[in-house]
C-alpha atoms as a PDB file:
ATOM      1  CA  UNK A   1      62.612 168.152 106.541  1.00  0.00           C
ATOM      2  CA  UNK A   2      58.606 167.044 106.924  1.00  0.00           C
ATOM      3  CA  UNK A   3      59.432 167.347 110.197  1.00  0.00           C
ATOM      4  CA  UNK A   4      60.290 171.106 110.194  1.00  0.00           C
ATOM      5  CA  UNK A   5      57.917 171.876 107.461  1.00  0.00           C
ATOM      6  CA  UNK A   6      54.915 170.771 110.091  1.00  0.00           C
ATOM      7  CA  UNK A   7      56.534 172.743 112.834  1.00  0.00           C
ATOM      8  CA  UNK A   8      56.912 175.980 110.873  1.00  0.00           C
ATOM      9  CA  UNK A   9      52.756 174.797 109.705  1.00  0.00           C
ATOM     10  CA  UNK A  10      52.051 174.742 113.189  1.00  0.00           C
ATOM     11  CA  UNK A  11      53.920 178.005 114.582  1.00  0.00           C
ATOM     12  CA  UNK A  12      51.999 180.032 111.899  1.00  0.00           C
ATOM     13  CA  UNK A  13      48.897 178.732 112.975  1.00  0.00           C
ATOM     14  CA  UNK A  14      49.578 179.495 116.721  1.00  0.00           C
ATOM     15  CA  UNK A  15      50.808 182.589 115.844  1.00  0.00           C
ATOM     16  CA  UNK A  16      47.194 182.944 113.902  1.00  0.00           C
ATOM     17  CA  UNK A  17      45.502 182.091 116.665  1.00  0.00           C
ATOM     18  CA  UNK A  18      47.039 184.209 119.430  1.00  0.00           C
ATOM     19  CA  UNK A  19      46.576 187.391 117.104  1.00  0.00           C
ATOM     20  CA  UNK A  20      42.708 185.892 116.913  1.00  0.00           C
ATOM     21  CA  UNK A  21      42.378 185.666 120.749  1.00  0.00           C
ATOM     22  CA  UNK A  22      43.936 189.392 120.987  1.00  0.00           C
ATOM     23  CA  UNK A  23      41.313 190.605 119.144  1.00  0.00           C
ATOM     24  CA  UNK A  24      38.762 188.463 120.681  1.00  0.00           C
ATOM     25  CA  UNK A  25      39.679 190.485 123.841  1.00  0.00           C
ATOM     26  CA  UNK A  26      40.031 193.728 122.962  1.00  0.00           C
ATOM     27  CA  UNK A  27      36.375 193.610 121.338  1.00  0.00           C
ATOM     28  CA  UNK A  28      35.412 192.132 124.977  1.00  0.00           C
ATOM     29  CA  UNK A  29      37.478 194.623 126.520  1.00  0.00           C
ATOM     30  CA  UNK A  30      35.879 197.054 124.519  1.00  0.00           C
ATOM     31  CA  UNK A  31      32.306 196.366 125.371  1.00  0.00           C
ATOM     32  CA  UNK A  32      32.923 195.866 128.741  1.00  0.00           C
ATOM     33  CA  UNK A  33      34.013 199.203 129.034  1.00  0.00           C
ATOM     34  CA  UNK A  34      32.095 201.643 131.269  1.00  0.00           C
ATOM     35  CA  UNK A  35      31.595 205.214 132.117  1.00  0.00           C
ATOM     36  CA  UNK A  36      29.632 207.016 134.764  1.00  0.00           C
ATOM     37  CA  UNK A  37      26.442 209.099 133.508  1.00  0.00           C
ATOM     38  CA  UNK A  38      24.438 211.350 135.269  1.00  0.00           C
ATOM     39  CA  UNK A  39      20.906 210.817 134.787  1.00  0.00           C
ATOM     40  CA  UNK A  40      17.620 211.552 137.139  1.00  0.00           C
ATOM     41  CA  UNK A  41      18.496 208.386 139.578  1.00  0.00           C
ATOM     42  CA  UNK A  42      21.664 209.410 140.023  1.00  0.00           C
ATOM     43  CA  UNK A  43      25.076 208.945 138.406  1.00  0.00           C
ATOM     44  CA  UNK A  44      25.325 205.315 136.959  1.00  0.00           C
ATOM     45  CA  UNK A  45      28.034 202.756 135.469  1.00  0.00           C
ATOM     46  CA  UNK A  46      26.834 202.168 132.318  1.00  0.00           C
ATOM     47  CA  UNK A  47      28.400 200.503 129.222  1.00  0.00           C
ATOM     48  CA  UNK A  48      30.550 202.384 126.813  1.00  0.00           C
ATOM     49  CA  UNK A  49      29.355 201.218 123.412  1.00  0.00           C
ATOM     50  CA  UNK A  50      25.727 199.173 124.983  1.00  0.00           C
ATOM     51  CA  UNK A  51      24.996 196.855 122.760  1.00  0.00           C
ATOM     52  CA  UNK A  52      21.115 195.297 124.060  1.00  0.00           C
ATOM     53  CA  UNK A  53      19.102 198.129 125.036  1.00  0.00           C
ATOM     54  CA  UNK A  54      15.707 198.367 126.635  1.00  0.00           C
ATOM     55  CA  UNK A  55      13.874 201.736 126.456  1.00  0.00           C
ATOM     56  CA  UNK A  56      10.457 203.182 128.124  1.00  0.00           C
ATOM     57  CA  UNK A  57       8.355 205.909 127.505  1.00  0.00           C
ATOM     58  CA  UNK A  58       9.686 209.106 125.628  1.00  0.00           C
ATOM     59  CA  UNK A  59      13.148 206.994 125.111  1.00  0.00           C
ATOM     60  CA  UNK A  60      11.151 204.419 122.896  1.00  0.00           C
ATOM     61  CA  UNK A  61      10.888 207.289 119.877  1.00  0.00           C
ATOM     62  CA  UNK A  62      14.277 208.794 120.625  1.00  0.00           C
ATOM     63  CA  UNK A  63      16.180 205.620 120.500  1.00  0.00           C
ATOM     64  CA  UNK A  64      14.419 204.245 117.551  1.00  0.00           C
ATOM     65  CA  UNK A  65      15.043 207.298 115.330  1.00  0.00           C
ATOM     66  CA  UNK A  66      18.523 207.016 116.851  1.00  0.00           C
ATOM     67  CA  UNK A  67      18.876 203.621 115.573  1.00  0.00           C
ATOM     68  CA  UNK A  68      20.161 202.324 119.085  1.00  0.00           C
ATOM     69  CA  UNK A  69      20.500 198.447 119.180  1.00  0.00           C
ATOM     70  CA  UNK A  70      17.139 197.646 120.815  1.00  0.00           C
ATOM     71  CA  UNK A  71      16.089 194.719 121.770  1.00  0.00           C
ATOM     72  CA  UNK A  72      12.735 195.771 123.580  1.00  0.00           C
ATOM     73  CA  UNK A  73      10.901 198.204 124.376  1.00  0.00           C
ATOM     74  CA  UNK A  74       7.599 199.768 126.426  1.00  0.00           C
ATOM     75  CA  UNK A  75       4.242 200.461 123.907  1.00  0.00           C
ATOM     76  CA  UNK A  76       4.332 204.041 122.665  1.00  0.00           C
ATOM     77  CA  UNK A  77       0.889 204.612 121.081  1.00  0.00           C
ATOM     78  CA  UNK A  78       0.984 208.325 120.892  1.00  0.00           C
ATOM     79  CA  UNK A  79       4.091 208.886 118.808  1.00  0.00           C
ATOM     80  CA  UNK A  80       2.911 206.425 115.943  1.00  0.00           C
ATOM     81  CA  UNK A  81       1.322 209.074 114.263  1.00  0.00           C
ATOM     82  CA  UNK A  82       4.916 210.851 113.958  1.00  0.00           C
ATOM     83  CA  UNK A  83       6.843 207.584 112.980  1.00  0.00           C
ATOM     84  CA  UNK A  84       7.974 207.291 109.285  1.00  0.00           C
ATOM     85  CA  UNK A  85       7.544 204.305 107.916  1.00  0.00           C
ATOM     86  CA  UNK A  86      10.782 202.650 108.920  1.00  0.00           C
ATOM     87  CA  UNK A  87      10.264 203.599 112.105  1.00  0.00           C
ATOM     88  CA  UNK A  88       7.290 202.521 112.550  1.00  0.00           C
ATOM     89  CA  UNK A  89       8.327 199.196 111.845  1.00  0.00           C
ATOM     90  CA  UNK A  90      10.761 198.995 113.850  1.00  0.00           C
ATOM     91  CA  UNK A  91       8.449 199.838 116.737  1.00  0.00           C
ATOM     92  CA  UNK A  92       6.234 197.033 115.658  1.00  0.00           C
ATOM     93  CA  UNK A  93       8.681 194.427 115.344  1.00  0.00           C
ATOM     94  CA  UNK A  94      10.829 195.133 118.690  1.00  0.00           C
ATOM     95  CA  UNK A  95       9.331 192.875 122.236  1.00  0.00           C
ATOM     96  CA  UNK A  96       6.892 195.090 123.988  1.00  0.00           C
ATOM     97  CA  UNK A  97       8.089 194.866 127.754  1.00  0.00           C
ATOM     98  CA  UNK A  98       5.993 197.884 129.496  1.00  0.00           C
ATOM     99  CA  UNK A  99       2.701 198.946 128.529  1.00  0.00           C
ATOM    100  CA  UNK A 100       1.894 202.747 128.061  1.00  0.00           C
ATOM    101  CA  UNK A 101       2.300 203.976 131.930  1.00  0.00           C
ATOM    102  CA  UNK A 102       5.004 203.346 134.032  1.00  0.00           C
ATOM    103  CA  UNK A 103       3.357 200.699 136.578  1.00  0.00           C
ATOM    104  CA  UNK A 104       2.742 198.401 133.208  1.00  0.00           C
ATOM    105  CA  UNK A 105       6.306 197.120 133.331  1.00  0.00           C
ATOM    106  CA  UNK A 106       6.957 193.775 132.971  1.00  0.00           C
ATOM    107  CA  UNK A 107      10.013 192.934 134.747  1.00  0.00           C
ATOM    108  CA  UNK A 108      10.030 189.018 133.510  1.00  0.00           C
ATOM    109  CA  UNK A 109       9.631 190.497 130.168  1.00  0.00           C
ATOM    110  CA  UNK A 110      12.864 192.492 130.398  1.00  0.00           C
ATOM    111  CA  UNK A 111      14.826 190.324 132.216  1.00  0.00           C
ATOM    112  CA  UNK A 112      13.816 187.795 129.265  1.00  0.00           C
ATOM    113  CA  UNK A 113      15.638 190.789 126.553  1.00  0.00           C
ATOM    114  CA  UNK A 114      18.871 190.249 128.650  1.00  0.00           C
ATOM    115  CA  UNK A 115      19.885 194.322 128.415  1.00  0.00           C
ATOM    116  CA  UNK A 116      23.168 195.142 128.887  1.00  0.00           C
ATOM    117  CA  UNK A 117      21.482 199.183 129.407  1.00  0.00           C
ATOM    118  CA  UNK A 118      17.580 200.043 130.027  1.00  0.00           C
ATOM    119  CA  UNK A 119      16.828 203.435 129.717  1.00  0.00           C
ATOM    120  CA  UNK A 120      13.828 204.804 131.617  1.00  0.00           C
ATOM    121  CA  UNK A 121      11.968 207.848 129.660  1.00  0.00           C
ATOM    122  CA  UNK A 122       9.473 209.063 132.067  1.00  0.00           C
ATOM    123  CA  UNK A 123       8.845 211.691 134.487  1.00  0.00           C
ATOM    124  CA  UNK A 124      10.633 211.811 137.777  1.00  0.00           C
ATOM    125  CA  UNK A 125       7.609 212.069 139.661  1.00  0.00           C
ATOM    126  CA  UNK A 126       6.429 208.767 137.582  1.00  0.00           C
ATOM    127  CA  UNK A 127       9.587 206.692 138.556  1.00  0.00           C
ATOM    128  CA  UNK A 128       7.963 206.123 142.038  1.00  0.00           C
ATOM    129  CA  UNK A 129       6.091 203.330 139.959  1.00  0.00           C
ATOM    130  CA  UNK A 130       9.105 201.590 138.857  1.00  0.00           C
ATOM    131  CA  UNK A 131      10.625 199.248 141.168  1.00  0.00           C
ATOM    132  CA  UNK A 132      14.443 200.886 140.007  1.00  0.00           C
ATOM    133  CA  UNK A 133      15.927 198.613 142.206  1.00  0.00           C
ATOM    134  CA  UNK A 134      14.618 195.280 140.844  1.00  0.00           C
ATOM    135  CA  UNK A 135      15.391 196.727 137.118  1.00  0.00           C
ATOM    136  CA  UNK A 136      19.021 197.351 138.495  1.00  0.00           C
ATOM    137  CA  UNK A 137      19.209 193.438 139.328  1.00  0.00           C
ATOM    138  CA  UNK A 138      19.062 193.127 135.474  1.00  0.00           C
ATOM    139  CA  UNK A 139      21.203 195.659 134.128  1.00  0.00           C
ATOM    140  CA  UNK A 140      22.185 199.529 134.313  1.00  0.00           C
ATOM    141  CA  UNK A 141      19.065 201.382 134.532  1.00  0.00           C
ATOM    142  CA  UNK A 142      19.293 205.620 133.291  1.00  0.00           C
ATOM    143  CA  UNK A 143      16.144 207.635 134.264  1.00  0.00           C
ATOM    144  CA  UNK A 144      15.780 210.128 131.507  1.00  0.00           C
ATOM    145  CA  UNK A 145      12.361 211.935 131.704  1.00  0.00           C
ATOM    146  CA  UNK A 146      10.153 215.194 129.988  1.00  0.00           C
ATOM    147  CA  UNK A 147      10.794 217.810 132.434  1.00  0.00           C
ATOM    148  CA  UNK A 148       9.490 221.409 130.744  1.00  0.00           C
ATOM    149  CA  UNK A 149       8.006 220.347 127.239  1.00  0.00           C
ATOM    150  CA  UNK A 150      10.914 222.186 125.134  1.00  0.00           C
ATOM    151  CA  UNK A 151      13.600 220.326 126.879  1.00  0.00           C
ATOM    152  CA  UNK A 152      12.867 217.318 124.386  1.00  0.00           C
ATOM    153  CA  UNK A 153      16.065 218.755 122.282  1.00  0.00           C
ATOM    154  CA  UNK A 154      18.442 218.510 125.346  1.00  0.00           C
ATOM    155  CA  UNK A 155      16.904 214.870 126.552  1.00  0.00           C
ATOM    156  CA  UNK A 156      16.500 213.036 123.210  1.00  0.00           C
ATOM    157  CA  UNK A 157      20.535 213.899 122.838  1.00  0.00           C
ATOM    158  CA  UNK A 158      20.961 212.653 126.585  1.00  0.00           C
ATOM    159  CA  UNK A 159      19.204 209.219 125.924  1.00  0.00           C
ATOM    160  CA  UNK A 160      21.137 208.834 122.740  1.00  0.00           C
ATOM    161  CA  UNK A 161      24.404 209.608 124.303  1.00  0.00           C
ATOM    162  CA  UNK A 162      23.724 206.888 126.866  1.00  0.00           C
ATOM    163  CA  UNK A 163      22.671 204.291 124.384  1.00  0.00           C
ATOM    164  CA  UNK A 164      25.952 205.398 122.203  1.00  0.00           C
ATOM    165  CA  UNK A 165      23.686 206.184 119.062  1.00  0.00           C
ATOM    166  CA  UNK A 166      24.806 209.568 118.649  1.00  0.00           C
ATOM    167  CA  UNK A 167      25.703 209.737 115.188  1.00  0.00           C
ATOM    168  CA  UNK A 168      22.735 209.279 113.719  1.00  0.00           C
ATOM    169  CA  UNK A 169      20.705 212.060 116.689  1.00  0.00           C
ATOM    170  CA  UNK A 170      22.863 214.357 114.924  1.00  0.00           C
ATOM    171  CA  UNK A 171      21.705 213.921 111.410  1.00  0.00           C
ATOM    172  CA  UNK A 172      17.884 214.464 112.574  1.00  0.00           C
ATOM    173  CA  UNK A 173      19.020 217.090 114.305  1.00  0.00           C
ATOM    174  CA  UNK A 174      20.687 218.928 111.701  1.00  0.00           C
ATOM    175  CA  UNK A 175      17.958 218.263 109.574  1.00  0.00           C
ATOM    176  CA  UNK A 176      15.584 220.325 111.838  1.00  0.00           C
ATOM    177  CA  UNK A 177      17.523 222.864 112.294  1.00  0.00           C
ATOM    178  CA  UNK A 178      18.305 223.364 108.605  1.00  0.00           C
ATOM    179  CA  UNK A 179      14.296 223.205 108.158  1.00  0.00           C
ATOM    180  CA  UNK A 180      13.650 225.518 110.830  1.00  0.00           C
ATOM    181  CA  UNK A 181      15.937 228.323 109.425  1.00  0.00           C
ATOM    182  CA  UNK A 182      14.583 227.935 106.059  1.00  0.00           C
ATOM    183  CA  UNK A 183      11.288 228.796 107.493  1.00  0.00           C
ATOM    184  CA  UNK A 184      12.199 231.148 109.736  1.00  0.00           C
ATOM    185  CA  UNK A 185      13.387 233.307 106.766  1.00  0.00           C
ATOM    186  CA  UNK A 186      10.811 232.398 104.650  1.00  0.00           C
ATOM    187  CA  UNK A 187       7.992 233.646 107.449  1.00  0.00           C
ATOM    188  CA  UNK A 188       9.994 236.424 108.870  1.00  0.00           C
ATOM    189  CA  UNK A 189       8.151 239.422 107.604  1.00  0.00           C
ATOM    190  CA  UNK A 190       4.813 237.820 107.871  1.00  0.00           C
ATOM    191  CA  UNK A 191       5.571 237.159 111.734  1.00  0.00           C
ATOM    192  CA  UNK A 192       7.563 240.243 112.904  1.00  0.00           C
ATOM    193  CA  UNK A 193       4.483 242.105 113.918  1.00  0.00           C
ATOM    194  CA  UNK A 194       2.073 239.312 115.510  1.00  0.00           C
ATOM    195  CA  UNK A 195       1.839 238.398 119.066  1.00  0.00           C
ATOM    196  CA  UNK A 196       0.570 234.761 119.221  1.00  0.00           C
ATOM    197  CA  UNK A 197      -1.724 233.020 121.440  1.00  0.00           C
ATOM    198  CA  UNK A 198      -2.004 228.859 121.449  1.00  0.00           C
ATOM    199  CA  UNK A 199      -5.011 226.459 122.150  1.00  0.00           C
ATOM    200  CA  UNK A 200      -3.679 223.303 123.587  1.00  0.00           C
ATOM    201  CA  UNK A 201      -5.072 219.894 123.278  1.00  0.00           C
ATOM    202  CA  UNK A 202      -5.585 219.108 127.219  1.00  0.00           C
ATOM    203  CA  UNK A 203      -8.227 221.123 128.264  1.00  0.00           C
ATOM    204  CA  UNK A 204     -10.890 219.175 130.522  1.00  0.00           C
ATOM    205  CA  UNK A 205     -14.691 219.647 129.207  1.00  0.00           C
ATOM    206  CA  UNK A 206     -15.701 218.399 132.062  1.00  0.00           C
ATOM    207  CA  UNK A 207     -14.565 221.542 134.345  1.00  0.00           C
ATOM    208  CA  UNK A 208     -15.369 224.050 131.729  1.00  0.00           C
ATOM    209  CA  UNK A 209     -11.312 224.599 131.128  1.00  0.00           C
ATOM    210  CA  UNK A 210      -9.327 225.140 128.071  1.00  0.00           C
ATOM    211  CA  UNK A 211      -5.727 224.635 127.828  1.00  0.00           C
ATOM    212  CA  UNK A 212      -4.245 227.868 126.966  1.00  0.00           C
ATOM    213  CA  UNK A 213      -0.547 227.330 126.304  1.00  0.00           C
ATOM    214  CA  UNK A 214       2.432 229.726 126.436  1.00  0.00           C
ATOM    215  CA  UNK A 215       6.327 229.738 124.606  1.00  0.00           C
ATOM    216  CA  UNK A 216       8.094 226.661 125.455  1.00  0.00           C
ATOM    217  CA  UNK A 217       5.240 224.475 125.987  1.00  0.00           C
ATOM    218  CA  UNK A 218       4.108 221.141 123.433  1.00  0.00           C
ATOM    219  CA  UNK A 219       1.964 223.195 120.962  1.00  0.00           C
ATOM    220  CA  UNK A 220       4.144 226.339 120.787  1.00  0.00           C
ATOM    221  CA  UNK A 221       8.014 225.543 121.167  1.00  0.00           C
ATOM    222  CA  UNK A 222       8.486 224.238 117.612  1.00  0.00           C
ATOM    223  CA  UNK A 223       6.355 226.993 116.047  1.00  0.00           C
ATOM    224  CA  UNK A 224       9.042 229.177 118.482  1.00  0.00           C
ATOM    225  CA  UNK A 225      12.068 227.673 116.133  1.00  0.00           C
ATOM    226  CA  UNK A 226      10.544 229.887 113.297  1.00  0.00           C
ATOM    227  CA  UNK A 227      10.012 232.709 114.814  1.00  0.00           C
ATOM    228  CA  UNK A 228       6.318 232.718 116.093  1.00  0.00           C
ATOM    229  CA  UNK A 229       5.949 235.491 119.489  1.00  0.00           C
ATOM    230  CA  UNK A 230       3.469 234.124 121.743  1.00  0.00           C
ATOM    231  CA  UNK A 231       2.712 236.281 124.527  1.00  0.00           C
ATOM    232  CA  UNK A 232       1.873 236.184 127.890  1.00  0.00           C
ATOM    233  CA  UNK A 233       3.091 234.229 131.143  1.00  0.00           C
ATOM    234  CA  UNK A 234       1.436 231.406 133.256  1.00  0.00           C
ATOM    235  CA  UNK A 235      -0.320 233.487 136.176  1.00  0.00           C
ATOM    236  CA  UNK A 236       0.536 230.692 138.613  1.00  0.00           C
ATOM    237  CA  UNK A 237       3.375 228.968 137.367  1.00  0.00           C
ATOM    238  CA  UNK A 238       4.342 225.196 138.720  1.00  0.00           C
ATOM    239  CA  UNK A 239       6.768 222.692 137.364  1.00  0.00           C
ATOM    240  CA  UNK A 240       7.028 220.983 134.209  1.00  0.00           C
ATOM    241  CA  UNK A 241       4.724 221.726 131.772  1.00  0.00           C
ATOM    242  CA  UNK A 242       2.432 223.700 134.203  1.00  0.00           C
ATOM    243  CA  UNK A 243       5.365 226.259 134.116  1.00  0.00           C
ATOM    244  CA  UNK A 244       4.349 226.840 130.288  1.00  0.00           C
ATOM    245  CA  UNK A 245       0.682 226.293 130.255  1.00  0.00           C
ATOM    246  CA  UNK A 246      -2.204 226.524 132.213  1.00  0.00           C
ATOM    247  CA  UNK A 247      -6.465 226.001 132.182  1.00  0.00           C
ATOM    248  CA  UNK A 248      -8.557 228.897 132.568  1.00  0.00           C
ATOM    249  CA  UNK A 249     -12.558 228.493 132.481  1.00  0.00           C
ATOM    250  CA  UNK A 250     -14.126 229.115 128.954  1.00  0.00           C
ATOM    251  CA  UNK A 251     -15.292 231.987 130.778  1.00  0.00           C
ATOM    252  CA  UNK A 252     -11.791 233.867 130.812  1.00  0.00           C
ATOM    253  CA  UNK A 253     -10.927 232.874 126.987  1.00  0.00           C
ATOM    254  CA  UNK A 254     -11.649 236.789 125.795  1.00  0.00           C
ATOM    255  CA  UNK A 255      -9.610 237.713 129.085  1.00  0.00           C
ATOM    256  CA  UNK A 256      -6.453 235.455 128.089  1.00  0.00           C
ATOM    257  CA  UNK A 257      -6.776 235.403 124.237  1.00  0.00           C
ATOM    258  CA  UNK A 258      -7.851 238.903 123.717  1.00  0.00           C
ATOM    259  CA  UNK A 259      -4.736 240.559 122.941  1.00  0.00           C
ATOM    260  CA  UNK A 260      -3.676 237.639 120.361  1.00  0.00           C
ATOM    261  CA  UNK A 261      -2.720 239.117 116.767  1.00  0.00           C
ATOM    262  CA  UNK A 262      -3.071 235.379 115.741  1.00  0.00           C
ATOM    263  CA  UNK A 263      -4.059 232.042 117.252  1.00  0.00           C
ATOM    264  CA  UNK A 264      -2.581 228.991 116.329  1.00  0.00           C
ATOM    265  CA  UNK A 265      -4.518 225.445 117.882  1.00  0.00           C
ATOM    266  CA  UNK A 266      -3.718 222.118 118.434  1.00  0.00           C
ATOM    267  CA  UNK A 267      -5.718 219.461 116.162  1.00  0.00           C
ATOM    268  CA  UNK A 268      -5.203 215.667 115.879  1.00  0.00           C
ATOM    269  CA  UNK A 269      -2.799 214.195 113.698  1.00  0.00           C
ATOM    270  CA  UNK A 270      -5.806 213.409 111.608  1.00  0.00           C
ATOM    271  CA  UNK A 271      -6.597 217.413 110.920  1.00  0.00           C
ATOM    272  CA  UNK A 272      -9.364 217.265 113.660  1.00  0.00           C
ATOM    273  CA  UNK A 273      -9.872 219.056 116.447  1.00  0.00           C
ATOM    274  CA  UNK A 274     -10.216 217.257 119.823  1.00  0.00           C
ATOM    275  CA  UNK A 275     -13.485 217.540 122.069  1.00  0.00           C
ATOM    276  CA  UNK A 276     -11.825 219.846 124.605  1.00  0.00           C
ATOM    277  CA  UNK A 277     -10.442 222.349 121.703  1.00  0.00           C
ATOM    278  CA  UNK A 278     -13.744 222.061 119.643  1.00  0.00           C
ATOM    279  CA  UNK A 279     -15.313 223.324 122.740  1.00  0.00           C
ATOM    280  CA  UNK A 280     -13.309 226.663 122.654  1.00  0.00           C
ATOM    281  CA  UNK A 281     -14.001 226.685 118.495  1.00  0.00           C
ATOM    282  CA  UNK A 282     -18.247 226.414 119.228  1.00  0.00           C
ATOM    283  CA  UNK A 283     -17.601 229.562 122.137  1.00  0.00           C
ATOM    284  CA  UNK A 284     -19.288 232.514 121.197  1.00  0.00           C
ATOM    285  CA  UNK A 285     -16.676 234.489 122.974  1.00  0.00           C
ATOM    286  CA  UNK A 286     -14.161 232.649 120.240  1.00  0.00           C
ATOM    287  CA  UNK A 287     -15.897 234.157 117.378  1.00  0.00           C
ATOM    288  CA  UNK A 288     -15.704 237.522 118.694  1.00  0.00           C
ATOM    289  CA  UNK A 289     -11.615 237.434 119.423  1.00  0.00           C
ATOM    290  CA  UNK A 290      -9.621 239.786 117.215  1.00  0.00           C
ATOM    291  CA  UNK A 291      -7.721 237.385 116.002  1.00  0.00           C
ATOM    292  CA  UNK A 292     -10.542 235.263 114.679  1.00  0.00           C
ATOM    293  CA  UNK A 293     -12.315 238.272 113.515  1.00  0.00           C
ATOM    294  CA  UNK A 294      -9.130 239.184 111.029  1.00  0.00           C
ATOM    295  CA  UNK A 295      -8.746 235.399 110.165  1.00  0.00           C
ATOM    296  CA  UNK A 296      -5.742 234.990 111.069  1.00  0.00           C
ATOM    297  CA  UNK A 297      -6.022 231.079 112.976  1.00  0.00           C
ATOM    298  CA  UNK A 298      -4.435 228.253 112.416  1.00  0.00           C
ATOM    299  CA  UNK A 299      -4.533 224.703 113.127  1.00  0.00           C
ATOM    300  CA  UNK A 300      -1.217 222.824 114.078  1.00  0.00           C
ATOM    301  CA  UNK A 301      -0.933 218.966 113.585  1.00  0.00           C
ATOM    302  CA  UNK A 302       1.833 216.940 115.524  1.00  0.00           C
ATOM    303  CA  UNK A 303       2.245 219.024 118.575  1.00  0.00           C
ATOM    304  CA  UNK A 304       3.102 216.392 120.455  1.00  0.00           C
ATOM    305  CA  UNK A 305       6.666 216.004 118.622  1.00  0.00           C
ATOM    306  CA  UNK A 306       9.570 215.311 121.219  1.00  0.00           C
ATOM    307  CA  UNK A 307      12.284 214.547 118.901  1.00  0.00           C
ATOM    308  CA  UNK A 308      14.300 216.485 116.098  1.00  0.00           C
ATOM    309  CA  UNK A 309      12.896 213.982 112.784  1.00  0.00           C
ATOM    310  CA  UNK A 310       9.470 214.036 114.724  1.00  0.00           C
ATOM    311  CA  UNK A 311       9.839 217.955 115.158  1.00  0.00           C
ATOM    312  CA  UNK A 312      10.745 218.068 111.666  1.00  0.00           C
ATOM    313  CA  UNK A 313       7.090 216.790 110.851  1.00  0.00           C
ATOM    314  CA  UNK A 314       5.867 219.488 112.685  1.00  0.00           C
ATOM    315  CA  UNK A 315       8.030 222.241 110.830  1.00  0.00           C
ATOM    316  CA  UNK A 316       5.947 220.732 107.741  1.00  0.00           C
ATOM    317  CA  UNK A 317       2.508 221.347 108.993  1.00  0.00           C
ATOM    318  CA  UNK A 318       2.969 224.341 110.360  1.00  0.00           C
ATOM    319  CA  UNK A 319       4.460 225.397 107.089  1.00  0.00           C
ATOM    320  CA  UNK A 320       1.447 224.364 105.601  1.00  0.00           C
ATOM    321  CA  UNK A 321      -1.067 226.428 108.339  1.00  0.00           C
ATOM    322  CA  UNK A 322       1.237 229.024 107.624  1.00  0.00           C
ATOM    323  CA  UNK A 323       0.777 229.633 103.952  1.00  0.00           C
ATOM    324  CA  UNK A 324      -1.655 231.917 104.149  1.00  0.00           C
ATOM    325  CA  UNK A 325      -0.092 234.663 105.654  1.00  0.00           C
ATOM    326  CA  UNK A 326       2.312 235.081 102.499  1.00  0.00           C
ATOM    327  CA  UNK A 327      -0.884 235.182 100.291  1.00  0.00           C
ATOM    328  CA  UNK A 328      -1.025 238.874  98.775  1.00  0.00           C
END
């Protein structure tokens, strides 16, 4: 009787154990799992459901807002500014392994983060600095760069498809796009009549340019979301964000801005105006635009946003620029 009390003990325990072992599997099986992606470096085996994931340059805000299982990533000074607080700790906290340009990777420091995925945000031209095939050595490796500066919407969902961090991408993105229709209505009468014209914030004092920027570049795409018409076309257009912008002399700024119902600029996230647009703002020929002369300019903080909760930051202060123009 002991005898076949212990062996009944021990079947249930085997029995235990093999359904433990099945499910040890399938988990492995799961995250072994791979699919093919198409990304600027080609189409790549990567894991299904990636659970240690490096990311570079534009990827680094992406994946964090994302909430993508990091476990390092490259310095990303310029997108601080945009980074709630959560997010920004996050950044702090995560293993730096690149600096802030592509030929600052640290390949040791990588390795180190054992990825299981490492997704590249930088420009194809840029990935010429990358040794791809040494990263590849160490795990899957997606290029996912900035092409023309609107395409942010289209390559922050890309890099969080590959890092399998989609449902939260969604949830900023809704959130945008909720944002963006509220203001759209709420500016729509204000804006149905005004042809727009942008300052940019990468003109070059130093050659007597400003950056004049057109629909679909960094300072005017979000502002586009609401409705904002800025006119005009680059006169020699050239890829990526050349396509959208371009850098007449000071010289030309009555030529290229004279037609401009309004003006919107970029400033710093701090309110200020950099050297290069503070230039244009001490130009006689500014003060004697028409759309200076009817006060109708307005400063734009974040610009730089490349995400949907970063873009959503933007909505907010252009809201705010905005104001006046519903003033009776």
């Amino acid at each position: 009787m002991r005898f076949r009390h212990l062996s009944a003990a021990v079947l249930a325990l085997a029995l235990l154990a093999g359904c433990g072992s099945s499910d040890d599997s399938t988990s492995a099986s799961d995250e072994a799992a791979t699919r093919s992606f198409s990304a600027d470096n080609g189409t790549v085996e990567i894991p299904v459901n990636p659970q240690r994931v490096v990311a570079t340059g534009y990827a680094v805000p992406a994946l964090i807002e994302a909430d993508a299982k990091l476990v390092g990533i490259s310095s990303w000074k310029r997108g601080i500014p945009l980074m709630t607080p959560e997010d920004l700790a996050t950044y702090n906290e995560l293993t730096k392994v690149a600096g802030e340009t592509a030929a600052e990777t640290n390949y040791e420091a990588i390795a180190a983060a054992k990825p299981d995925l490492i997704v590249i945000g930088v420009p194809k031209p840029v990935l010429a600095d990358i040794d791809l095939d040494r990263l590849k050595g160490i795990a899957p490796v997606v290029a996912i760069g900035p092409t023309i500066p609107d395409a942010w919407r289209t390559l922050s969902q890309k890099q969080a498809d590959a890092a399998g961090a989609t449902e939260q991408f969604e949830k900023g993105k809704q959130a945008y796009e909720a944002k963006a229709a509220e203001l759209k209505t709420k500016y729509a009468s204000a804006l149905d009549s005004l042809k727009f014209g942008h300052v940019g914030g990468y003109g070059d004092i130093s050659k007597g340019q400003f950056h004049r920027e057109f629909a679909k570049s960094w300072g005017t795409n979000v502002a586009g979301d609401i409705g904002v018409t800025y006119y005009g076309q680059v006169k020699e257009p050239g890829e990526g964000s050349k396509a959208v912008s371009e850098y007449p002399s000071l010289e030309e700024l009555s030529a290229s801005l004279g037609e401009a119902d309004a003006i919107t600029y970029t400033v710093q996230p701090d309110g200020t105006p950099s050297d290069s647009v503070q230039a244009v703002l001490d130009s006689p020929l500014w003060k004697n635009l028409k759309a200076v002369k009817a006060g109708k300019v307005f400063a734009i903080r974040y610009t730089e946003a490349a995400t949907y909760p970063a873009a959503t930051k933007t909505l907010d202060a252009i809201d705010t620029a905005f104001a006046p123009l519903l003033a009776k």
